[in-house]
Protein backbone atom coordinates (compact mmCIF):
# COMPACT_ATOMS: atom_id res chain seq x y z
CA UNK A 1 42.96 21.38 -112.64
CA UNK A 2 43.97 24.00 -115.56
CA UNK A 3 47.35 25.80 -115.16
CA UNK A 4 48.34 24.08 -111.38
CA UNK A 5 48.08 20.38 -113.33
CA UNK A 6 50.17 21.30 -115.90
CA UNK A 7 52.76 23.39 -112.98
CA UNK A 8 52.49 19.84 -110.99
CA UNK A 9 53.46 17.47 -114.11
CA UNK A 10 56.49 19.87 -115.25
CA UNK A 11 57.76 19.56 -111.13
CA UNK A 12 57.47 16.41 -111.41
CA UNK A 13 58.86 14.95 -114.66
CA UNK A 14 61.70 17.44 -114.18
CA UNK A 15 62.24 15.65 -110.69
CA UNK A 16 62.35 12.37 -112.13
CA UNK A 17 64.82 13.34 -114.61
CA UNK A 18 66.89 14.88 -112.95
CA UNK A 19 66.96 12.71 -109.81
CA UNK A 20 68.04 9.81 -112.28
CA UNK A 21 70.67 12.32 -113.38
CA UNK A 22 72.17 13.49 -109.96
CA UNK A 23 73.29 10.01 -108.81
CA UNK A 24 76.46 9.74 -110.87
CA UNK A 25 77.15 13.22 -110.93
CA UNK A 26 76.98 13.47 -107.28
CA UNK A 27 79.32 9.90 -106.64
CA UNK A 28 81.31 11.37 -108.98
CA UNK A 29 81.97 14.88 -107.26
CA UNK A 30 82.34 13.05 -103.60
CA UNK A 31 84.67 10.47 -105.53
CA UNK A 32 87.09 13.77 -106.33
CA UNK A 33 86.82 15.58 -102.99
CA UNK A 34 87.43 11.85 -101.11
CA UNK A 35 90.44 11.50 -103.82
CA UNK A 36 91.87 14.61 -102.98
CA UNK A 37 91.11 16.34 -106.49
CA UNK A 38 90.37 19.39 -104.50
CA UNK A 39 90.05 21.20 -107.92
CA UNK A 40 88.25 18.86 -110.01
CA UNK A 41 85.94 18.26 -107.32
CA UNK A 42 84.86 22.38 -106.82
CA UNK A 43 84.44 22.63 -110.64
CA UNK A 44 82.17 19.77 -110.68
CA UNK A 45 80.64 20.68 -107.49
CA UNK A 46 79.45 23.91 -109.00
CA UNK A 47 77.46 21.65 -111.75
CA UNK A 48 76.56 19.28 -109.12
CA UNK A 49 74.98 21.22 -105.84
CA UNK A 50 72.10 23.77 -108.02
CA UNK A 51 71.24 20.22 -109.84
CA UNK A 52 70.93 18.46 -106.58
CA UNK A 53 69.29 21.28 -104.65
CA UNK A 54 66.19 21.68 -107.02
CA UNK A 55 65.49 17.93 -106.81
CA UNK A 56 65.29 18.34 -103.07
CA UNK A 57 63.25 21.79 -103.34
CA UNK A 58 60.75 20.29 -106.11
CA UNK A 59 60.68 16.55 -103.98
CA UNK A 60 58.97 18.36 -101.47
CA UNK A 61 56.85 20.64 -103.66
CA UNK A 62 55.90 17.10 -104.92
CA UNK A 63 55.12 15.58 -101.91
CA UNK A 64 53.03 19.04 -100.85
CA UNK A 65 51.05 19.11 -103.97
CA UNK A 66 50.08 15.20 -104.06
CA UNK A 67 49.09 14.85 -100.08
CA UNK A 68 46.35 16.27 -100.11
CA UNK A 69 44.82 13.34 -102.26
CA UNK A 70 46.06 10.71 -99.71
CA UNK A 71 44.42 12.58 -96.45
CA UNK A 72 41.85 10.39 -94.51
């Protein structure tokens, strides 16, 4: 309730965007390194990896904030 519902919906409609978002960007980058586009691939990589790191982080913020309402 009050401020930690509206924290909870911002993690997690920012998650769902941007885990729809990270897919191609992320078979794109290991498309570059597996190509050999060494150079291509770090410039993309630096886009790629902060993108990709907060959907991890706020998956398990997620997950941490919603258990509690699935505990027998």
């Amino acid at each position: 309730e009050g401020f930690v519902r509206y924290f909870y919906y911002f993690i997690l409609v920012s998650h769902i965007l941007l885990s729809i978002a990270i897919i191609p960007l992320v078979l794109r980058t290991y498309t570059r390194a597996y190509l050999g586009n060494y150079e291509s691939h770090r410039k993309l990589a630096r886009i790629t990896f902060p993108i990709w790191l907060y959907v991890a982080i706020s998956g398990v913020i997620v997950y941490l904030m919603i258990s509690p309402y699935y505990a027998f």
